[in-house]
N, C-alpha and C. Protein backbone atom coordinates (compact mmCIF):
# COMPACT_ATOMS: atom_id res chain seq x y z
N UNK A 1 -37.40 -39.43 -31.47
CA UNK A 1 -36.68 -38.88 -32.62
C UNK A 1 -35.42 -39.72 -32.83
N UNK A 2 -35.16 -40.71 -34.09
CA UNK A 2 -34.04 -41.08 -34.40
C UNK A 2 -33.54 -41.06 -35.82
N UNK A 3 -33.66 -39.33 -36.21
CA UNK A 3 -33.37 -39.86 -37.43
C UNK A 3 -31.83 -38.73 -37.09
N UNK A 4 -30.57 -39.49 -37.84
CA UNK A 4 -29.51 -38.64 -36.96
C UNK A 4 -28.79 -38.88 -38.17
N UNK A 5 -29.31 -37.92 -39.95
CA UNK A 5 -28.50 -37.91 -40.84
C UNK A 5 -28.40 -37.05 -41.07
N UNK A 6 -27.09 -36.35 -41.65
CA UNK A 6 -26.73 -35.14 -41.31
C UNK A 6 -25.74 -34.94 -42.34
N UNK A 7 -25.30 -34.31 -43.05
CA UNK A 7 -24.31 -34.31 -43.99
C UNK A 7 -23.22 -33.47 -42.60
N UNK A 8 -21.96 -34.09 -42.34
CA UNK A 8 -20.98 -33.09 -41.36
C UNK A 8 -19.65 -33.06 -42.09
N UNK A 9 -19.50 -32.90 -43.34
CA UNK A 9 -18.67 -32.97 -44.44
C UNK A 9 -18.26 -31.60 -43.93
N UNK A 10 -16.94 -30.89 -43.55
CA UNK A 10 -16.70 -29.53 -43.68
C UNK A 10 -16.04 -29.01 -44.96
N UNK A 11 -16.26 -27.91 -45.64
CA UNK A 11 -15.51 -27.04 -46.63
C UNK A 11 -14.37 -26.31 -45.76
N UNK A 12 -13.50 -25.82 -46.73
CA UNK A 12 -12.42 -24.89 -46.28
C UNK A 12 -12.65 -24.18 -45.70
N UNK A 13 -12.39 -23.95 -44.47
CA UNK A 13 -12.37 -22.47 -43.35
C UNK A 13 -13.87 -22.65 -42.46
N UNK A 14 -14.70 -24.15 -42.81
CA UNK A 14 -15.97 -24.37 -41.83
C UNK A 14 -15.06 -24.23 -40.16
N UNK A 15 -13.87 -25.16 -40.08
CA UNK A 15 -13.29 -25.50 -38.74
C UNK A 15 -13.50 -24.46 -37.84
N UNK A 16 -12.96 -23.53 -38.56
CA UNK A 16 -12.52 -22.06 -37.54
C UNK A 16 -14.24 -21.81 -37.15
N UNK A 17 -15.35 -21.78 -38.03
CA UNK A 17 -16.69 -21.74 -37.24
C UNK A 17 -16.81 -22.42 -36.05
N UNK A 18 -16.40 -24.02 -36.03
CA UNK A 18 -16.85 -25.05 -34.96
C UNK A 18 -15.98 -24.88 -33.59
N UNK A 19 -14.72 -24.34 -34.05
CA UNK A 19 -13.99 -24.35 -33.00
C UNK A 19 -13.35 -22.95 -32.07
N UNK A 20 -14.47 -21.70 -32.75
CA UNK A 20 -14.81 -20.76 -31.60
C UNK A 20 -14.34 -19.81 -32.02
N UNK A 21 -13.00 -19.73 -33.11
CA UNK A 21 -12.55 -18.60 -33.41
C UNK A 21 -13.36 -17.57 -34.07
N UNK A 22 -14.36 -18.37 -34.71
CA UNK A 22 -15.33 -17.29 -35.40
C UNK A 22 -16.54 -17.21 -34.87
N UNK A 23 -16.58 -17.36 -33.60
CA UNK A 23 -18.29 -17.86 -33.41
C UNK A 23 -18.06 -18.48 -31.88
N UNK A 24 -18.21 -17.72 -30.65
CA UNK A 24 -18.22 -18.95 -29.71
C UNK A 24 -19.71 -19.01 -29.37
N UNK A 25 -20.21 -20.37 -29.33
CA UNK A 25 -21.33 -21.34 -29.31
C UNK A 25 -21.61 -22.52 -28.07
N UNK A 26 -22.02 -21.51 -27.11
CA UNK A 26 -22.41 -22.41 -25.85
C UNK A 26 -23.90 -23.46 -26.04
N UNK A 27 -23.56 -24.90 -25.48
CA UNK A 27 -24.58 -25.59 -25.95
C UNK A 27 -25.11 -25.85 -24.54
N UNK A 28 -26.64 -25.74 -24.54
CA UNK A 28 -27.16 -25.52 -22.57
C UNK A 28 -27.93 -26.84 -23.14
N UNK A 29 -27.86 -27.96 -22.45
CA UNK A 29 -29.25 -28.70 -22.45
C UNK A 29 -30.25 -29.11 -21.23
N UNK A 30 -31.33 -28.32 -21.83
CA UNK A 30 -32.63 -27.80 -20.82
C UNK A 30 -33.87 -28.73 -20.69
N UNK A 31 -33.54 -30.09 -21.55
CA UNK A 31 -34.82 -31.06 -21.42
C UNK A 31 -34.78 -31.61 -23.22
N UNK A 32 -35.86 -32.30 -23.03
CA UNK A 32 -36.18 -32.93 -24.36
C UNK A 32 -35.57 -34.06 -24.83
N UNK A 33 -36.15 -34.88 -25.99
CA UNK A 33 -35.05 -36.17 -25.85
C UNK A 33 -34.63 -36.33 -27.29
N UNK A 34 -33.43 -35.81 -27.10
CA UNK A 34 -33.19 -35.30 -28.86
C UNK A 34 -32.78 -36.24 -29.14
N UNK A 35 -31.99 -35.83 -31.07
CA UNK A 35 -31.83 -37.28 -31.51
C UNK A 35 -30.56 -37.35 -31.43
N UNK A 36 -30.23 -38.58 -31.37
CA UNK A 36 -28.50 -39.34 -32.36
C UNK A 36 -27.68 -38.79 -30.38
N UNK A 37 -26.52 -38.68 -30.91
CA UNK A 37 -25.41 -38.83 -29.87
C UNK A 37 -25.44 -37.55 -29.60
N UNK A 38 -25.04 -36.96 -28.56
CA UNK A 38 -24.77 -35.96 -27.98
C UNK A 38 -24.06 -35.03 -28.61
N UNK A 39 -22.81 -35.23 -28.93
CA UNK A 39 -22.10 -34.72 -29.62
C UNK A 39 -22.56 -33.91 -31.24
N UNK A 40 -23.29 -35.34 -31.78
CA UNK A 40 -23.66 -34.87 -33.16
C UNK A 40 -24.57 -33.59 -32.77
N UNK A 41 -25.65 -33.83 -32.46
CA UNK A 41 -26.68 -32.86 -32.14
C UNK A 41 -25.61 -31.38 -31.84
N UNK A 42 -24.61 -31.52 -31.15
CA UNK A 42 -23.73 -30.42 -30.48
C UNK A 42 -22.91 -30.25 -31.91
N UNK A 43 -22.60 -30.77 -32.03
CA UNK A 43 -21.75 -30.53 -33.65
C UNK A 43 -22.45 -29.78 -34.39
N UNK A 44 -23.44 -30.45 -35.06
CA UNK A 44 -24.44 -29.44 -35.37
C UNK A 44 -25.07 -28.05 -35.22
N UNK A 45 -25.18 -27.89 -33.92
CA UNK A 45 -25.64 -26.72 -33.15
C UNK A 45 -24.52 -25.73 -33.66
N UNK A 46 -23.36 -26.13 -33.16
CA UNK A 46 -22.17 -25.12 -34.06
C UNK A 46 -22.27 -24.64 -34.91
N UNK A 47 -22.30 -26.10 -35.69
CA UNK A 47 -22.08 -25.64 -37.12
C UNK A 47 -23.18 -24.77 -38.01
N UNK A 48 -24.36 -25.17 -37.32
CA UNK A 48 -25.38 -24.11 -38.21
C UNK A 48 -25.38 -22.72 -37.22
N UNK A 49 -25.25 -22.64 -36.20
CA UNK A 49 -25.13 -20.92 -35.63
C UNK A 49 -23.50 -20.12 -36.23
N UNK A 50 -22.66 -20.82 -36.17
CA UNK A 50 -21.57 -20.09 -37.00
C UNK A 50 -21.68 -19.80 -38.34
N UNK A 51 -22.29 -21.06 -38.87
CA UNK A 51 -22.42 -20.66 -40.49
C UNK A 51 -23.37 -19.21 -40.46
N UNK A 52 -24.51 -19.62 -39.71
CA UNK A 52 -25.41 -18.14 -39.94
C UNK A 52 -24.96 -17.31 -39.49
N UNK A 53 -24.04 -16.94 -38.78
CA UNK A 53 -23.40 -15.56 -38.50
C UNK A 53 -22.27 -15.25 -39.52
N UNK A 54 -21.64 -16.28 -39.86
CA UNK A 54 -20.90 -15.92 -41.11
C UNK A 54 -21.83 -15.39 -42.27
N UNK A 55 -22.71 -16.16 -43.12
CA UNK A 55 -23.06 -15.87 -43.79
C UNK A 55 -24.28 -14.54 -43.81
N UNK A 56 -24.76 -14.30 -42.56
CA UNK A 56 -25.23 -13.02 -42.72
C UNK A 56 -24.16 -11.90 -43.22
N UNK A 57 -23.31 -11.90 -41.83
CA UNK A 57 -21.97 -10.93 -42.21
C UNK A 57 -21.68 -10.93 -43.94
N UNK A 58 -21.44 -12.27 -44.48
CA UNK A 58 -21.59 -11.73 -46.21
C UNK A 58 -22.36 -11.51 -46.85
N UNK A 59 -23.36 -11.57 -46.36
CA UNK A 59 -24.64 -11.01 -46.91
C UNK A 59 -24.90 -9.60 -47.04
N UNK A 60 -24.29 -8.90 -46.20
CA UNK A 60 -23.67 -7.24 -46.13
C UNK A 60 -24.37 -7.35 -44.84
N UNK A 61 -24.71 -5.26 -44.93
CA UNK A 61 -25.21 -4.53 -43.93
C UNK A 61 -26.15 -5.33 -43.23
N UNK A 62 -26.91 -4.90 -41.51
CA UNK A 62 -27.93 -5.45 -40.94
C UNK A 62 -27.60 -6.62 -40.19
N UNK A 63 -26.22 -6.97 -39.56
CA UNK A 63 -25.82 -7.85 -38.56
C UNK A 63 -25.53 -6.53 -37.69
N UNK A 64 -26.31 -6.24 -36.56
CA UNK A 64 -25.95 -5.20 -35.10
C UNK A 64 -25.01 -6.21 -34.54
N UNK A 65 -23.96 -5.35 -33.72
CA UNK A 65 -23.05 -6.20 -32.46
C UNK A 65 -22.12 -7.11 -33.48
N UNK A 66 -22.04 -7.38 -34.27
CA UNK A 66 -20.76 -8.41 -34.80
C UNK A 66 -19.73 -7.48 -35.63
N UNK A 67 -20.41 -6.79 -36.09
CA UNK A 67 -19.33 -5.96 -37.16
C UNK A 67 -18.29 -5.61 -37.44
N UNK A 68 -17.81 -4.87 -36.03
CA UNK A 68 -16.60 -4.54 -35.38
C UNK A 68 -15.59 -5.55 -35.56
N UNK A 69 -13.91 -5.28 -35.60
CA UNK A 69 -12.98 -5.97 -36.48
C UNK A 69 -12.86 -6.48 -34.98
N UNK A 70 -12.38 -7.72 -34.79
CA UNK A 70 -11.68 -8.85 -33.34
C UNK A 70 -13.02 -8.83 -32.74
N UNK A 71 -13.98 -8.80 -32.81
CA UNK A 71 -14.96 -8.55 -32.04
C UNK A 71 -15.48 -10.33 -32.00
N UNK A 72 -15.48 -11.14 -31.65
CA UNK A 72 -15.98 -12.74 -31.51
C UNK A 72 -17.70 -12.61 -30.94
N UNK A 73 -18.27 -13.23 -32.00
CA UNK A 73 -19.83 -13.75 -31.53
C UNK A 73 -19.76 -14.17 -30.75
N UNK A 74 -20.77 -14.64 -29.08
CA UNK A 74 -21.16 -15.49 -28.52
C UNK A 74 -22.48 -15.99 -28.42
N UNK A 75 -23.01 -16.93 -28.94
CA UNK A 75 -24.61 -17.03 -28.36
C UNK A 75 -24.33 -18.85 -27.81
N UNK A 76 -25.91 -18.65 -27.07
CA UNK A 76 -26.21 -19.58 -26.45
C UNK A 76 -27.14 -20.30 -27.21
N UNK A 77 -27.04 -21.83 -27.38
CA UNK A 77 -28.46 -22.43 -28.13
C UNK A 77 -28.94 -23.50 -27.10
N UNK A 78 -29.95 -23.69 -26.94
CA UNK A 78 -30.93 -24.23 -25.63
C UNK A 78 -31.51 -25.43 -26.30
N UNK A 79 -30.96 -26.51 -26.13
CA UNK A 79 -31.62 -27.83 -26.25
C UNK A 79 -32.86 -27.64 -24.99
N UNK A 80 -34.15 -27.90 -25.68
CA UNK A 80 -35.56 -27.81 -24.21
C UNK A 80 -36.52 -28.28 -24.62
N UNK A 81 -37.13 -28.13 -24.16
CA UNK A 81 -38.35 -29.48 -24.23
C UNK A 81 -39.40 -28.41 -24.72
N UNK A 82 -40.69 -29.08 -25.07
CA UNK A 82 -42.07 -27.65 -25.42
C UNK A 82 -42.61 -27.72 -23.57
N UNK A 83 -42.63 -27.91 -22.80
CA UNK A 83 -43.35 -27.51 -21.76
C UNK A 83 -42.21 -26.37 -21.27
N UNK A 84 -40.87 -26.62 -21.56
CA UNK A 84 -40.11 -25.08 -20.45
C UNK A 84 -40.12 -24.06 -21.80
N UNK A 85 -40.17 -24.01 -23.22
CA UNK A 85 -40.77 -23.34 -23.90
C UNK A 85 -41.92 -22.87 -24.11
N UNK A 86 -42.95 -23.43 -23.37
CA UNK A 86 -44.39 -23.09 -23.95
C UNK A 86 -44.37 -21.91 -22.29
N UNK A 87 -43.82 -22.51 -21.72
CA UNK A 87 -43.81 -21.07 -20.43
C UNK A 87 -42.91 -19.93 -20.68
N UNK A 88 -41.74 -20.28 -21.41
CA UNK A 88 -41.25 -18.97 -22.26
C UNK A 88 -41.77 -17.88 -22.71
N UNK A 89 -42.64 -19.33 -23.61
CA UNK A 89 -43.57 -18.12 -24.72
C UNK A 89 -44.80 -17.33 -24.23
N UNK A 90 -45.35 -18.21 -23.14
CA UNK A 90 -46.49 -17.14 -22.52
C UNK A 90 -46.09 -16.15 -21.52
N UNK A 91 -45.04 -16.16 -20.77
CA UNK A 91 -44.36 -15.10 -20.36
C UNK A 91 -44.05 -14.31 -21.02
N UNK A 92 -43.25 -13.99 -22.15
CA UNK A 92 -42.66 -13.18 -23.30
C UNK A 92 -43.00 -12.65 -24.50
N UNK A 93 -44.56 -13.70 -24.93
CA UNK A 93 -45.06 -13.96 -26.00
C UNK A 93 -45.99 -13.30 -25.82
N UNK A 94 -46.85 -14.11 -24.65
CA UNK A 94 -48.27 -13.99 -24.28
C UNK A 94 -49.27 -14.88 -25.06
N UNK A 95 -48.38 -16.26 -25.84
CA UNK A 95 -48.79 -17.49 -26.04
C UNK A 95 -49.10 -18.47 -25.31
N UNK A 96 -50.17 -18.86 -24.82
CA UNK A 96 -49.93 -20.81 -24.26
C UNK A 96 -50.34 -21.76 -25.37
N UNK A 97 -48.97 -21.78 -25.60
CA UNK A 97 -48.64 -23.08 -26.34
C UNK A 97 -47.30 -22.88 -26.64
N UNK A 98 -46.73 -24.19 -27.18
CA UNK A 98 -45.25 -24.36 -27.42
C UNK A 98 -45.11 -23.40 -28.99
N UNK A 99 -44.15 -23.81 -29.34
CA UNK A 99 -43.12 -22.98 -30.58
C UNK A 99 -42.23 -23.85 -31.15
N UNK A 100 -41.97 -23.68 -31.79
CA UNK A 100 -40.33 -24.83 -32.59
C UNK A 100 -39.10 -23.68 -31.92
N UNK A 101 -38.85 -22.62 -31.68
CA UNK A 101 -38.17 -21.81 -31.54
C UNK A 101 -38.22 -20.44 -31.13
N UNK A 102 -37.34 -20.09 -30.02
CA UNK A 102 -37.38 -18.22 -29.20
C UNK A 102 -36.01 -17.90 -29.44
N UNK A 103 -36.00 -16.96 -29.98
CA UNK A 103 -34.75 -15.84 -29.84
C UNK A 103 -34.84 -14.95 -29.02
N UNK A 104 -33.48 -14.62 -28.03
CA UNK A 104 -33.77 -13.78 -27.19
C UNK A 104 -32.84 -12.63 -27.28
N UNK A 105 -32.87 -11.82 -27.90
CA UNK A 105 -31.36 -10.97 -28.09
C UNK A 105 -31.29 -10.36 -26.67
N UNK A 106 -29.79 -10.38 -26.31
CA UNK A 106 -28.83 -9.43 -25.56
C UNK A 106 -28.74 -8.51 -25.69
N UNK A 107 -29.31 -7.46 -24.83
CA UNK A 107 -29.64 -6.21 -25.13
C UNK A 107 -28.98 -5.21 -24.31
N UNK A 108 -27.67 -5.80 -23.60
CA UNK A 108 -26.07 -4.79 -23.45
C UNK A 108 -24.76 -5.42 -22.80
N UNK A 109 -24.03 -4.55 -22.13
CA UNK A 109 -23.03 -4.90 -21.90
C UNK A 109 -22.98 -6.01 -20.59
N UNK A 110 -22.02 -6.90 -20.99
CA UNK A 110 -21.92 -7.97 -19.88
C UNK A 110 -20.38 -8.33 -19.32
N UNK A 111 -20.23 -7.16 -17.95
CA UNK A 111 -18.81 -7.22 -17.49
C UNK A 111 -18.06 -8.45 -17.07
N UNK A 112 -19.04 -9.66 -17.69
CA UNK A 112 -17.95 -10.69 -17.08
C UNK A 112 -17.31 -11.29 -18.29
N UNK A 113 -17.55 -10.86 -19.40
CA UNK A 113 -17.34 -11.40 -20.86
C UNK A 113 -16.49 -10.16 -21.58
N UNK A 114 -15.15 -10.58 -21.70
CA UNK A 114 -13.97 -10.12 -22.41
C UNK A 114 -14.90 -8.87 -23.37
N UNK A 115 -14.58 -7.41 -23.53
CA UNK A 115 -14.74 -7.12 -25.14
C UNK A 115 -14.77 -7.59 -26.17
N UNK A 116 -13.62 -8.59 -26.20
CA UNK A 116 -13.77 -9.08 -27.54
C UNK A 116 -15.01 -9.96 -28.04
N UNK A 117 -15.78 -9.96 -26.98
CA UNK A 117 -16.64 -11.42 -27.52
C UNK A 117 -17.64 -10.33 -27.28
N UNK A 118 -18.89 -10.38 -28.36
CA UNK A 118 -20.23 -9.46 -28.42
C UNK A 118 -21.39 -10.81 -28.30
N UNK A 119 -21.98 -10.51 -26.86
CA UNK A 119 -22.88 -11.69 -26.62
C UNK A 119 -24.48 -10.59 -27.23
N UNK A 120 -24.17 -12.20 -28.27
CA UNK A 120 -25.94 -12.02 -28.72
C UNK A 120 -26.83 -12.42 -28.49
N UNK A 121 -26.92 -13.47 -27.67
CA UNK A 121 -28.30 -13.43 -26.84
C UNK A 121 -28.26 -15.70 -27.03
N UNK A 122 -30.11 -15.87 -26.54
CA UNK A 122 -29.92 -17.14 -26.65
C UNK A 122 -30.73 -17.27 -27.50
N UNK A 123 -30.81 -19.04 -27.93
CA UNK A 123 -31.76 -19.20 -29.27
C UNK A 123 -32.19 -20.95 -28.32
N UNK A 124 -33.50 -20.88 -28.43
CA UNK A 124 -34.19 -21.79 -27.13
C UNK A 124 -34.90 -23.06 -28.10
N UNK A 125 -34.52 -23.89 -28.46
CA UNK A 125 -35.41 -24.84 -29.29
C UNK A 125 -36.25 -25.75 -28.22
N UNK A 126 -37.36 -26.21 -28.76
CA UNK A 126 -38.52 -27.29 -28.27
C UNK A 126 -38.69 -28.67 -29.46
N UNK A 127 -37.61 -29.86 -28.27
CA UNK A 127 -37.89 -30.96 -28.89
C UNK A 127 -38.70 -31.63 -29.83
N UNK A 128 -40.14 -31.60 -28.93
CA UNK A 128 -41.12 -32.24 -29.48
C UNK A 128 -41.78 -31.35 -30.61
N UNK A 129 -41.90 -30.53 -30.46
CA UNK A 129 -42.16 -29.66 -31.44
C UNK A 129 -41.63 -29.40 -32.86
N UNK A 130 -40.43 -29.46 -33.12
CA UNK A 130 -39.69 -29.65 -34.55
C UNK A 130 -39.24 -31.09 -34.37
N UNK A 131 -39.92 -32.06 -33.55
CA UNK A 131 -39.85 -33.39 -34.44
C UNK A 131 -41.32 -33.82 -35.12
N UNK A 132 -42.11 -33.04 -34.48
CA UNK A 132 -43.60 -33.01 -35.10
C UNK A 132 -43.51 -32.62 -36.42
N UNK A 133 -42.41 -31.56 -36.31
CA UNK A 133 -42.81 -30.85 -37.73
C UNK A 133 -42.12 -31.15 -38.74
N UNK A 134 -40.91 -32.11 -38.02
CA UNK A 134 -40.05 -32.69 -39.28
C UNK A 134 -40.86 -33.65 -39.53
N UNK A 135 -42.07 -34.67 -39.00
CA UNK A 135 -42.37 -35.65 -39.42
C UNK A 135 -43.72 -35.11 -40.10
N UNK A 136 -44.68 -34.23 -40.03
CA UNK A 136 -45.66 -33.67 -40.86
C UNK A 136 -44.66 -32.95 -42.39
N UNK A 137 -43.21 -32.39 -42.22
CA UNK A 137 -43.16 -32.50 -43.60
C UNK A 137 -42.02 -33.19 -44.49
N UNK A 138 -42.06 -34.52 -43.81
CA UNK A 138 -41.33 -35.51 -44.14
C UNK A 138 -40.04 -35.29 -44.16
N UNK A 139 -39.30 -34.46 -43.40
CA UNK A 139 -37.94 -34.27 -43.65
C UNK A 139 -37.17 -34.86 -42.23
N UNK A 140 -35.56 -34.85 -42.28
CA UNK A 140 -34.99 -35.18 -41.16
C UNK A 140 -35.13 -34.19 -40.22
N UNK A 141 -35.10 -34.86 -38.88
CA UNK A 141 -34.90 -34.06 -37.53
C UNK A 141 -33.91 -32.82 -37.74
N UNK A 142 -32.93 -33.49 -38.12
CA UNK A 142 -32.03 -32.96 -37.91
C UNK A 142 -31.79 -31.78 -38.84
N UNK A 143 -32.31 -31.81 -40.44
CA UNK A 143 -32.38 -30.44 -41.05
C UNK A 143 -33.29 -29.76 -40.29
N UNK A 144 -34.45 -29.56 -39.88
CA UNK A 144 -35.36 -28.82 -39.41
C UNK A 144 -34.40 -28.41 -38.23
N UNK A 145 -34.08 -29.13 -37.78
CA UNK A 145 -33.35 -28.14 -36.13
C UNK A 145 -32.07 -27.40 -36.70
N UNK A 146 -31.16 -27.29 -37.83
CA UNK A 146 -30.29 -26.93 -38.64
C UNK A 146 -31.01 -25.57 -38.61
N UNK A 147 -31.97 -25.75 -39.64
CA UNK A 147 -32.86 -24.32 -40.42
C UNK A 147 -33.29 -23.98 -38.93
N UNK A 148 -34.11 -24.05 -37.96
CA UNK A 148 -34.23 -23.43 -36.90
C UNK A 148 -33.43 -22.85 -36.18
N UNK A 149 -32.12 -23.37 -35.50
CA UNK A 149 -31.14 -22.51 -35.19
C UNK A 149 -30.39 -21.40 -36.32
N UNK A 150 -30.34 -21.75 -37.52
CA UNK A 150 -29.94 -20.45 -38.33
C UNK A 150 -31.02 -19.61 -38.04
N UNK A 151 -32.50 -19.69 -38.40
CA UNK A 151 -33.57 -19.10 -38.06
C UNK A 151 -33.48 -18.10 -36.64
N UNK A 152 -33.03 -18.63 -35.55
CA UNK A 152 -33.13 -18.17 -34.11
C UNK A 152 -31.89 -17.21 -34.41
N UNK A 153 -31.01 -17.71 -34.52
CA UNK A 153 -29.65 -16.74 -34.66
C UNK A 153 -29.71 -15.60 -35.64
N UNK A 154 -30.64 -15.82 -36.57
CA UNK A 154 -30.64 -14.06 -37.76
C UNK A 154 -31.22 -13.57 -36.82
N UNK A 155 -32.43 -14.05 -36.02
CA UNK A 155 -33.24 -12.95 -35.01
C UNK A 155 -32.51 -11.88 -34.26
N UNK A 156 -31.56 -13.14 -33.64
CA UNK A 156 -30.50 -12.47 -33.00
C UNK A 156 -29.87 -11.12 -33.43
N UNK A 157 -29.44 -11.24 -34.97
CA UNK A 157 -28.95 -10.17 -35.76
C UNK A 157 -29.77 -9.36 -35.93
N UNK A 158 -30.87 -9.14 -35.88
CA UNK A 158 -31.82 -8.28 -36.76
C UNK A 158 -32.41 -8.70 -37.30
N UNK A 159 -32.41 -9.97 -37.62
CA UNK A 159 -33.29 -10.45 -39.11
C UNK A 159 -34.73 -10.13 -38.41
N UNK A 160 -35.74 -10.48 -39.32
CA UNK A 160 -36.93 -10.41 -39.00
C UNK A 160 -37.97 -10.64 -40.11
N UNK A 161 -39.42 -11.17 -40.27
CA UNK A 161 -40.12 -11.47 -41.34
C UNK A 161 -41.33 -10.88 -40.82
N UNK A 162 -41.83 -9.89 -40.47
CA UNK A 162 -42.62 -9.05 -40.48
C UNK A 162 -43.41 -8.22 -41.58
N UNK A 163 -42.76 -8.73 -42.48
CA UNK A 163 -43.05 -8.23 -43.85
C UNK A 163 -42.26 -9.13 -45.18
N UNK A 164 -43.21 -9.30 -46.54
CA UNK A 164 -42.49 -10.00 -47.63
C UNK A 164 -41.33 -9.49 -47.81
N UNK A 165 -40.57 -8.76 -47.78
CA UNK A 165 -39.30 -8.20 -48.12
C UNK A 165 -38.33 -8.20 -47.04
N UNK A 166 -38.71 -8.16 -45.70
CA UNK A 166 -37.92 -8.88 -44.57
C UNK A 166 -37.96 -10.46 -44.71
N UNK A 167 -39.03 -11.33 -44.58
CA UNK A 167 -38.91 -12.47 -44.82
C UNK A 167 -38.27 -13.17 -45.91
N UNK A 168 -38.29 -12.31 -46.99
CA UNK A 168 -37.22 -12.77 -48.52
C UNK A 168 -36.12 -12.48 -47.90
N UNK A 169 -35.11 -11.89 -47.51
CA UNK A 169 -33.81 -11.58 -46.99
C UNK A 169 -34.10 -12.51 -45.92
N UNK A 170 -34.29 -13.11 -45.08
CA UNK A 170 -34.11 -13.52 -43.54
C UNK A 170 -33.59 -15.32 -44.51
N UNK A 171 -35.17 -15.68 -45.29
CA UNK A 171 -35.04 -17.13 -46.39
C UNK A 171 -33.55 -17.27 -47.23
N UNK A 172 -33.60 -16.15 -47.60
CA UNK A 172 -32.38 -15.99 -48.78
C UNK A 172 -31.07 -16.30 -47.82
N UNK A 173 -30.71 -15.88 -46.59
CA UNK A 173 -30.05 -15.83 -45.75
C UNK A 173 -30.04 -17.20 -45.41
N UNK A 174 -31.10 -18.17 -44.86
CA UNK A 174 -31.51 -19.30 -44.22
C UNK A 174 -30.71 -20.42 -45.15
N UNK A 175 -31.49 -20.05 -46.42
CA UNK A 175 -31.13 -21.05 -47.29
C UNK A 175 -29.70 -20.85 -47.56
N UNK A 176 -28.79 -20.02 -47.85
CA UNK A 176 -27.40 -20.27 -48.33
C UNK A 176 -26.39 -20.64 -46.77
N UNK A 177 -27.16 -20.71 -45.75
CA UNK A 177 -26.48 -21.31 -44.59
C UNK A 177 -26.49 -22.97 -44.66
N UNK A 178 -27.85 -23.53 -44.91
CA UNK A 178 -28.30 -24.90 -45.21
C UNK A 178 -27.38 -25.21 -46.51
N UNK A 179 -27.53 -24.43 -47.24
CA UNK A 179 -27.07 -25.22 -48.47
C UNK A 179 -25.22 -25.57 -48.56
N UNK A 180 -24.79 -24.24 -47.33
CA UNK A 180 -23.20 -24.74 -47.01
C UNK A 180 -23.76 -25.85 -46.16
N UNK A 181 -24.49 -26.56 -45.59
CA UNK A 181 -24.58 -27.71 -44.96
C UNK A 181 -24.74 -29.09 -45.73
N UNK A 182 -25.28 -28.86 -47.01
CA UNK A 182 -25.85 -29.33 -48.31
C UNK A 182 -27.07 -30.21 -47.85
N UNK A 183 -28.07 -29.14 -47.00
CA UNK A 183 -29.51 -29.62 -46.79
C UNK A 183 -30.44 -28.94 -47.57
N UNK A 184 -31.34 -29.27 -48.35
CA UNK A 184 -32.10 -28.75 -49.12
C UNK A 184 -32.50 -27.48 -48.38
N UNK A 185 -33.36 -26.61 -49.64
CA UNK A 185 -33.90 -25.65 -49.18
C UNK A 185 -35.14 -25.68 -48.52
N UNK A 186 -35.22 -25.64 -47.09
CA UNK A 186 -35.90 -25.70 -46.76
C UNK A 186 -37.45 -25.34 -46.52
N UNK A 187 -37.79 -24.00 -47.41
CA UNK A 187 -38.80 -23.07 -47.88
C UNK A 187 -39.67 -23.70 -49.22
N UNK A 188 -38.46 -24.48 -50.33
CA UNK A 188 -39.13 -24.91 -51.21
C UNK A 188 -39.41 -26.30 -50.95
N UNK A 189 -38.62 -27.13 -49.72
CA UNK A 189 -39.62 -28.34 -49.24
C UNK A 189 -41.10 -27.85 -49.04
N UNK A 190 -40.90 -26.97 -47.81
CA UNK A 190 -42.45 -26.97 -47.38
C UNK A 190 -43.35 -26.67 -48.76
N UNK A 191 -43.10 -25.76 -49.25
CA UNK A 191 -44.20 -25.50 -50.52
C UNK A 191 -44.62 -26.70 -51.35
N UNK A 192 -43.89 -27.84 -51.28
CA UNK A 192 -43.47 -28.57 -52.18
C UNK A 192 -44.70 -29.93 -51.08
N UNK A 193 -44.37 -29.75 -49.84
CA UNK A 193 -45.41 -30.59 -48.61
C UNK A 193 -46.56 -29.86 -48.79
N UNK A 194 -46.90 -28.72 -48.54
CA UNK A 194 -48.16 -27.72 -48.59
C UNK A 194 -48.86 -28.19 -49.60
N UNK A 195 -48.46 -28.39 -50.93
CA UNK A 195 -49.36 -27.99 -52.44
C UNK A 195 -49.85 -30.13 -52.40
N UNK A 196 -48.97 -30.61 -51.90
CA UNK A 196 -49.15 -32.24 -52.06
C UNK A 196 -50.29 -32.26 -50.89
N UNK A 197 -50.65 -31.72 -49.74
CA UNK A 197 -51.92 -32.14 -48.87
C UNK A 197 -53.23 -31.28 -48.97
């Protein structure tokens, strides 16, 4: 994987996402051989899990655990390879095979972590796997792992696509996180790859 373009242009008040006040964003790396510099990839990771917790929160009701006034997000995002994911998923799933992405919500209190911070759980990506899929639908690495961690992190919240009317809210959500990134929409790429093969 070397495609490492990325729009990292910030708007007014992005900073406070990257730098914890709104969002703290632990980056674990668990395998895989991602792209571009360390940092970027980590820059990134920030910047699309804060944006999606921001922008759910304005999206209204249906963010559990953040709501509360001083209350600081924490999640974890898991740089990993598809073999320590594909054992994830058949443990948890009851899949063998890999995934582009697992959300794992935090499901209570954790006495070693201040009140103020509401840990929401982790969000586990597989390398090889969303570079497959950025290159079957011609897009950068690096948007696809963007839209995937917003993706992992609504889970976190509640989101869910279990149904057309959950999945329209979870997209609608996805896309105005990407588009503060100014990466296309990622829903009307694929349709747009789908109808061309």
């Amino acid at each position: 994987m070397n495609d490492h373009t990325i729009n990292l242009n910030f708007a007014d008040g992005d900073l406070d996402v990257l730098d914890g006040a709104g969002c703290h964003v632990e980056i674990v790396r668990d395998g895989g051989d991602w792209p571009g510099p360390d940092d970027l990839i980590e820059l990134l990771a920030r910047k699309a899990a804060g944006l999606a917790v921001r922008t759910a929160l304005e999206a209204g009701p249906g963010t559990p655990g953040i709501a509360r006034s001083g209350v600081r997000p924490h999640i974890n995002i898991v740089l990993s390879s598809d073999a320590a994911v594909m054992k994830l998923n058949l443990e948890f799933r009851g899949k063998n095979k890999p995934t582009n992405v697992l959300s794992f919500p935090f499901g209570g209190d954790d006495p070693q972590h201040p009140e103020s911070e509401a840990i929401l759980g982790d969000v586990v990506l597989a390398c090889e796997t969303i570079a497959e899929e950025a290159r079957i639908r011609e897009i950068p690495v690096t948007h696809h792992l963007a839209h995937l961690i917003a993706h992992g992190v609504l889970h976190l919240l509640g989101y869910d696509h279990q149904n057309d009317g959950e999945a329209s809210r979870m997209e609608g959500v996805e896309t105005e996180v990407l588009k503060k990134m100014k990466i296309p929409d990622p829903h009307v790429e694929f349709e747009k790859s789908e109808q061309n093969s």
